[in-house]
N, C-alpha and C. Protein backbone atom coordinates (compact mmCIF):
# COMPACT_ATOMS: atom_id res chain seq x y z
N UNK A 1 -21.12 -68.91 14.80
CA UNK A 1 -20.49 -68.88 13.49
C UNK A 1 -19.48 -67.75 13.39
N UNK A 2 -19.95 -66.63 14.02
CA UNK A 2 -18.86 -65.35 13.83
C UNK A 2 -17.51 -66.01 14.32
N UNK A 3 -17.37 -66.87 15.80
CA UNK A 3 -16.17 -67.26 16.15
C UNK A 3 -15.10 -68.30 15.00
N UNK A 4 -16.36 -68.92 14.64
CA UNK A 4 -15.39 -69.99 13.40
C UNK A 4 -15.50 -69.14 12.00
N UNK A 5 -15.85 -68.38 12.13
CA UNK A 5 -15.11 -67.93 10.55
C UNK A 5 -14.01 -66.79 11.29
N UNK A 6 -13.82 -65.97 12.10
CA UNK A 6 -12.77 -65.40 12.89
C UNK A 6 -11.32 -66.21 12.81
N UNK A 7 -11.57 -67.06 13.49
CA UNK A 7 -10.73 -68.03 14.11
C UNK A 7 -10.20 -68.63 12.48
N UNK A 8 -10.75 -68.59 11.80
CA UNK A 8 -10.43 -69.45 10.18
C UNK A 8 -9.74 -68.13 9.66
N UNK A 9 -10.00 -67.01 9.58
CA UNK A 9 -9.21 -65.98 9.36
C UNK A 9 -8.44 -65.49 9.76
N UNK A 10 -7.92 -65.76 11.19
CA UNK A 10 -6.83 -66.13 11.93
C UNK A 10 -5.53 -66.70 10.97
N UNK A 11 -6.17 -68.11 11.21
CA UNK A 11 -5.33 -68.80 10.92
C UNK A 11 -4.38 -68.70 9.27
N UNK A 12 -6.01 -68.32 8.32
CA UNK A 12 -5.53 -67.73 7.36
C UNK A 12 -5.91 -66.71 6.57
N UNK A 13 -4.54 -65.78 6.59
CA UNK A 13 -4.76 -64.76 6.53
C UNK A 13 -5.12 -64.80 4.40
N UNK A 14 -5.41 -63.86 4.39
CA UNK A 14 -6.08 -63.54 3.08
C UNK A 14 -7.01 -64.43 2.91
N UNK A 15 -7.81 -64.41 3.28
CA UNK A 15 -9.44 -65.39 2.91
C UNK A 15 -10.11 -64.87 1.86
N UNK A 16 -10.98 -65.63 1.32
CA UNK A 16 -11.82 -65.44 0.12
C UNK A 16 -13.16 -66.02 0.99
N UNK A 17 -14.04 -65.33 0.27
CA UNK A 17 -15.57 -65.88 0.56
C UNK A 17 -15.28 -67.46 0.07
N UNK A 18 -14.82 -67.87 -1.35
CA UNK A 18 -14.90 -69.60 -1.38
C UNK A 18 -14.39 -69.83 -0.34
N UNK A 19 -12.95 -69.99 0.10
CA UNK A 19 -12.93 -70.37 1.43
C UNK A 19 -13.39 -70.61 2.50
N UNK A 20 -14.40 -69.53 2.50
CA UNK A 20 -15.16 -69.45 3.68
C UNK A 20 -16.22 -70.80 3.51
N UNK A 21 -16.58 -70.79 2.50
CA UNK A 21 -18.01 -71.02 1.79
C UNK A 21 -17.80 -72.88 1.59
N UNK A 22 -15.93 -73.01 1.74
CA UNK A 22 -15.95 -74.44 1.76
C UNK A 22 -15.27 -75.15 2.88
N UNK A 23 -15.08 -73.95 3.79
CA UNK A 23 -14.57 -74.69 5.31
C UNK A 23 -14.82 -74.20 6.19
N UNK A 24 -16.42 -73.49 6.46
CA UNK A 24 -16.97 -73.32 7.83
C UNK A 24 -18.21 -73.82 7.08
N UNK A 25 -18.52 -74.91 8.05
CA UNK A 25 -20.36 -75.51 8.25
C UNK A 25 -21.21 -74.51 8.31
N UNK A 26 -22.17 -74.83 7.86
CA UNK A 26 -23.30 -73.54 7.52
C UNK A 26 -22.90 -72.23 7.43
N UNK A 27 -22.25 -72.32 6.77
CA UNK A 27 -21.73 -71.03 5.61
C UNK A 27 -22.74 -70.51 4.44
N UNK A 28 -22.74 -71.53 3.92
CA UNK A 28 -23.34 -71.64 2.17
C UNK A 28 -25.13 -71.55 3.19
N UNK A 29 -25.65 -71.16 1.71
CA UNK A 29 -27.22 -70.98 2.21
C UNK A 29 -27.74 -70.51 0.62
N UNK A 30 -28.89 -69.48 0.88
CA UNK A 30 -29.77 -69.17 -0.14
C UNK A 30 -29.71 -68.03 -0.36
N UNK A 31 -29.01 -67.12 0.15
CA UNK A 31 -28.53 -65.71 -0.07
C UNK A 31 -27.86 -65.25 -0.51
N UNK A 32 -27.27 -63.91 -1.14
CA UNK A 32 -26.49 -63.30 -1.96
C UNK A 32 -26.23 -62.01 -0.89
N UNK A 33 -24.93 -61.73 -0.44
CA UNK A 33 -24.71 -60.69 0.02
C UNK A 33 -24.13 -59.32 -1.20
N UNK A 34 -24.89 -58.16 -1.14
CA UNK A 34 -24.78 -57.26 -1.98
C UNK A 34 -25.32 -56.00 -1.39
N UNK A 35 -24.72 -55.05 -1.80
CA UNK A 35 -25.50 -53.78 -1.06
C UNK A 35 -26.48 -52.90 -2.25
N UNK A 36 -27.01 -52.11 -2.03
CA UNK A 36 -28.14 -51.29 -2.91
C UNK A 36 -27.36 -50.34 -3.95
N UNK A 37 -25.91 -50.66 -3.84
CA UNK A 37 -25.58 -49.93 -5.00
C UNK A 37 -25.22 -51.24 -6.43
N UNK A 38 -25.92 -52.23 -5.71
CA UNK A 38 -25.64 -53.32 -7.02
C UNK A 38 -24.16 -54.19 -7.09
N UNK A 39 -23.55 -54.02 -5.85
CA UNK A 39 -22.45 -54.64 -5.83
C UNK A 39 -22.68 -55.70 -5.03
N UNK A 40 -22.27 -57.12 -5.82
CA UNK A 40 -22.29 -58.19 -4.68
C UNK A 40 -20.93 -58.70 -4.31
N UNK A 41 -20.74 -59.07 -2.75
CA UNK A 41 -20.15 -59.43 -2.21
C UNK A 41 -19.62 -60.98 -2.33
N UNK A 42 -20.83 -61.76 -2.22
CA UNK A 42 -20.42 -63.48 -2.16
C UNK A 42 -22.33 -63.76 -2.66
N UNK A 43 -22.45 -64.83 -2.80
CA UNK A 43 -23.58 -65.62 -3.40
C UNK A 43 -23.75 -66.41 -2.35
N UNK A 44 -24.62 -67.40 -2.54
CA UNK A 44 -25.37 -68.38 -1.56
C UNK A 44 -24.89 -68.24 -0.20
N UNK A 45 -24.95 -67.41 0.63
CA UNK A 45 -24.77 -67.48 1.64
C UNK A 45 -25.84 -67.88 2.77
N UNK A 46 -25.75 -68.61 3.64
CA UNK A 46 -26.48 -68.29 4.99
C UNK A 46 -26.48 -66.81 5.84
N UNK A 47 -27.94 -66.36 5.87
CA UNK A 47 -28.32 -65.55 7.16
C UNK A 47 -27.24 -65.30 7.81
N UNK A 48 -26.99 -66.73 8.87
CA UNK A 48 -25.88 -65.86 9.63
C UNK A 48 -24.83 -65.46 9.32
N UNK A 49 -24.16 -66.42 8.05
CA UNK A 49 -22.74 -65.99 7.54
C UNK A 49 -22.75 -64.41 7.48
N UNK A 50 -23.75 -64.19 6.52
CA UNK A 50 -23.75 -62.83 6.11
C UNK A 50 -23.93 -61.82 7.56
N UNK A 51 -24.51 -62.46 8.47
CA UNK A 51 -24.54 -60.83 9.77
C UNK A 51 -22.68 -61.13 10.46
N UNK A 52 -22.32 -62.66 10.24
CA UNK A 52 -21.22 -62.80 11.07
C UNK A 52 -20.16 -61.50 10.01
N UNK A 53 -19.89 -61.90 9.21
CA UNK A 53 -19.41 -61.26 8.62
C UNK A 53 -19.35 -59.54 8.43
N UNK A 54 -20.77 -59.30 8.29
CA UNK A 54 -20.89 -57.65 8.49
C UNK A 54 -20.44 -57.19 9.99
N UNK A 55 -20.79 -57.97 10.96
CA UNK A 55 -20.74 -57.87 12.08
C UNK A 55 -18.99 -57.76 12.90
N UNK A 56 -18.26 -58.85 12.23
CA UNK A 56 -17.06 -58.88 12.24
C UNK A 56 -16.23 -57.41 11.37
N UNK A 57 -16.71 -57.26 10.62
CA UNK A 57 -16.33 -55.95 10.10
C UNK A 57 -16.77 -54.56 10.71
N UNK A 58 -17.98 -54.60 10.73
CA UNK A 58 -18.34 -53.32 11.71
C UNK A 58 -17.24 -53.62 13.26
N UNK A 59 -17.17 -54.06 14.16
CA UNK A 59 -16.35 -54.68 15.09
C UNK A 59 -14.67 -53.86 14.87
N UNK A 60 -14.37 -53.99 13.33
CA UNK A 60 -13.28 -53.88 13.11
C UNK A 60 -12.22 -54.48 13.05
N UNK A 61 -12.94 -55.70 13.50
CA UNK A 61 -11.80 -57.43 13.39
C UNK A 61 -11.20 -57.73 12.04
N UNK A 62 -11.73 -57.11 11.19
CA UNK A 62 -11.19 -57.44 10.07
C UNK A 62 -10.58 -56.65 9.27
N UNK A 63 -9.66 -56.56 8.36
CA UNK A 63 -8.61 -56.11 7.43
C UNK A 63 -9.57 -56.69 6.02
N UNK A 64 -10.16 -55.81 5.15
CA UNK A 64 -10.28 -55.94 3.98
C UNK A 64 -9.84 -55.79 3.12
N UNK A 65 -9.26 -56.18 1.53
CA UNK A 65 -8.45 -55.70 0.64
C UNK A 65 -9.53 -56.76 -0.63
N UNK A 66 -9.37 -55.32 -1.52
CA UNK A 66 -9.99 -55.50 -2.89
C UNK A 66 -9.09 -54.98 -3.96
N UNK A 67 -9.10 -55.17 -4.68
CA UNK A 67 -8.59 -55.07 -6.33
C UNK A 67 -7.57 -56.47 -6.80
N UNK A 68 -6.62 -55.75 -7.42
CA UNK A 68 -6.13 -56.70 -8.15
C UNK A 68 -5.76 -58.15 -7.58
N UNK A 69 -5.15 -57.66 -6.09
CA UNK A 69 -5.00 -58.95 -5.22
C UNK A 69 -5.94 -59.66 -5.12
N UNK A 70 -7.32 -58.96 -4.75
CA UNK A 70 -8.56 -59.82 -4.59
C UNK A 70 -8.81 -61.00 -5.60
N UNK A 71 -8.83 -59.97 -6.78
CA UNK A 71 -9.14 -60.69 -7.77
C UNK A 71 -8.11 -61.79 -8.25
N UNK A 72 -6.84 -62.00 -8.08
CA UNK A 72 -6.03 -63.06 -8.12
C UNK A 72 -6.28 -64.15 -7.36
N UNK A 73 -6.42 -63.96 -6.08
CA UNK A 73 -6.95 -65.08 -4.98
C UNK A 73 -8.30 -66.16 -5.74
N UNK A 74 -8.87 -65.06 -6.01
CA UNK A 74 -10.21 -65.93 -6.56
C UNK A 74 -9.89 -66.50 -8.22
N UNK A 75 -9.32 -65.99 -8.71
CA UNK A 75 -8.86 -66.60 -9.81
C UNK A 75 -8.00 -67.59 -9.95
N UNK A 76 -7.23 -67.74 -8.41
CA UNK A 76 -6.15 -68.87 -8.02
C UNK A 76 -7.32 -70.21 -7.50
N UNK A 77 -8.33 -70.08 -6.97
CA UNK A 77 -9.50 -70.54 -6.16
C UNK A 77 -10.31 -71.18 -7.52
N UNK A 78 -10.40 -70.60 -8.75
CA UNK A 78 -11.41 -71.33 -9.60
C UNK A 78 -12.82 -70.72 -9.16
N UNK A 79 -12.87 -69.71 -8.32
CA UNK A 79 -14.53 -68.99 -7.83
C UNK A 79 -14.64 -67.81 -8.24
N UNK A 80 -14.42 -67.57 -9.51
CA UNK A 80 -14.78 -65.89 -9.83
C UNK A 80 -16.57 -66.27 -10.38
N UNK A 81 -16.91 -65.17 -10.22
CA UNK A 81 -18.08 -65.09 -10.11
C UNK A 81 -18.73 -64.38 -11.91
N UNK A 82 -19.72 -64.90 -12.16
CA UNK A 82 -20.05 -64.69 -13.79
C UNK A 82 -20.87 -62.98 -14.04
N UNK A 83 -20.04 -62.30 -13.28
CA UNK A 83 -20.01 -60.80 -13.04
C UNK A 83 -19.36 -59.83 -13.61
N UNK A 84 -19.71 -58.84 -14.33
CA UNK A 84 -18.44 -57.57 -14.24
C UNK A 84 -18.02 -57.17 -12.79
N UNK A 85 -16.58 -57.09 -13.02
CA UNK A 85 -16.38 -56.99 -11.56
C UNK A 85 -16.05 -55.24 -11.26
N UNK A 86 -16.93 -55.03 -10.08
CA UNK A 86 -16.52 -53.61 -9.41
C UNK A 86 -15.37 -52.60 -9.27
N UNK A 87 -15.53 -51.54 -9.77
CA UNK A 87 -13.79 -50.90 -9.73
C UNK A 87 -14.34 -49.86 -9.40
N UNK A 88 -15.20 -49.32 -8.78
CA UNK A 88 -15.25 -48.35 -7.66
C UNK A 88 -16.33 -48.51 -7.03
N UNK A 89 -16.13 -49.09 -5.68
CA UNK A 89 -16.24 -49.82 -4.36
C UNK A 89 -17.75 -49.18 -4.27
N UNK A 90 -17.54 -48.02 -3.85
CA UNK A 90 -19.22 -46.73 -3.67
C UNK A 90 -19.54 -46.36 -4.74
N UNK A 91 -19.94 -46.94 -5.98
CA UNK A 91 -20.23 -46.84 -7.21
C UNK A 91 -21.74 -47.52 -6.87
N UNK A 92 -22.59 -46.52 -7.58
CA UNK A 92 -23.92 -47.17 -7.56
C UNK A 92 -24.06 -47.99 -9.34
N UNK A 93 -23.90 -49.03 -9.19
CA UNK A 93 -24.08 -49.57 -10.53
C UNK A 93 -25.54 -49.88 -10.84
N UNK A 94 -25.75 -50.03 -12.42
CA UNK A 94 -27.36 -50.26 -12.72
C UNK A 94 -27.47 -51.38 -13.20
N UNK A 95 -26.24 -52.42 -13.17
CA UNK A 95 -26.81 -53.47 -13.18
C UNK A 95 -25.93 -54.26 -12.00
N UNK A 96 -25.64 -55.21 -11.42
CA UNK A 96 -25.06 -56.57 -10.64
C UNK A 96 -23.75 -56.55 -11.25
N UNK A 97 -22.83 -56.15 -10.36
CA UNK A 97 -21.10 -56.02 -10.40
C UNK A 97 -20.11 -56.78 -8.96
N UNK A 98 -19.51 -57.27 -9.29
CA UNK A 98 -19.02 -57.68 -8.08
C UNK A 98 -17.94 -57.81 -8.13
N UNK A 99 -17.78 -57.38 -6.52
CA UNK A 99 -16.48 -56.89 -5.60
C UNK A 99 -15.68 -58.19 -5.08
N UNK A 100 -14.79 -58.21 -5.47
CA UNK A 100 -13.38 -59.29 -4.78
C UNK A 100 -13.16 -58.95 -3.24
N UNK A 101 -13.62 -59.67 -2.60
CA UNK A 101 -12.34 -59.29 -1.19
C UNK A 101 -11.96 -60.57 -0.17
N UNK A 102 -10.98 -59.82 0.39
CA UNK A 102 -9.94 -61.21 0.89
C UNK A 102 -9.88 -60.54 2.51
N UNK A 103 -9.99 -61.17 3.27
CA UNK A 103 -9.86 -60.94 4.54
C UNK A 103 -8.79 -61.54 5.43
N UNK A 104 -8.18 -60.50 6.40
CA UNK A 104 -7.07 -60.87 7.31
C UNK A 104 -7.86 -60.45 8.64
N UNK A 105 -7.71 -61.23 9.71
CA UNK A 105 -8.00 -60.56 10.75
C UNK A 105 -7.35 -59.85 11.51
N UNK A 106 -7.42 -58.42 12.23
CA UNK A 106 -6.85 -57.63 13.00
C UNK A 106 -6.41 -58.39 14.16
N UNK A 107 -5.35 -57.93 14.68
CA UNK A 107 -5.17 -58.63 15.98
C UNK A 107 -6.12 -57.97 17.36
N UNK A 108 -6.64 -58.38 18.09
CA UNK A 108 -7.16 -57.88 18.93
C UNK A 108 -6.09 -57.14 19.67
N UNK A 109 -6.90 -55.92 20.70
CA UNK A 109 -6.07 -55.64 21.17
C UNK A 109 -6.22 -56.07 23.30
């Protein structure tokens, strides 16, 4: 899965989790990616989506971008999420806030 969502971010650059979530096979699942400061990332995800993804980022394959752009993409998409959305990234929030982001992939070198 890490290769086909790579390869899909390749091709196009600025991705959204919907994207992801509606054109790589076993994407979608029963999970919510979010970290312990209360920020979520994407919703129903599959297991692996979610390690491909962290995994692809730790790696450094990927180019992330959040704020206003983010949030346009997904508002162009019809997938904003029924959230206050995050405006500082390492913010420990006390309740469920979520973060926009759009992914480009780095070129290897």
């Amino acid at each position: 899965m890490k290769d086909k969502i790579y390869d899909y971010i390749k091709e196009h650059p600025s991705t959204t989790f919907y994207e992801l979530s509606n054109n790589i096979e076993g994407f979608k699942g029963e999970y919510d990616y979010f970290t312990d400061g209360n920020i979520v990332f994407w919703i129903e995800m599959s297991e692996e989506a979610i390690h491909a993804i962290r995994d692809l980022t730790l790696e450094g394959k990927l180019r992330i971008v959040t704020g206003e752009q983010a949030v346009f993409a997904y508002l162009i998409d019809g997938a904003v999420l029924p959230l206050d959305t995050a405006k500082q990234p390492n913010h420990k929030y006390k309740k469920p806030h979520w973060l926009p982001l759009l992914f480009t992939a780095k070129e290897s070198k």
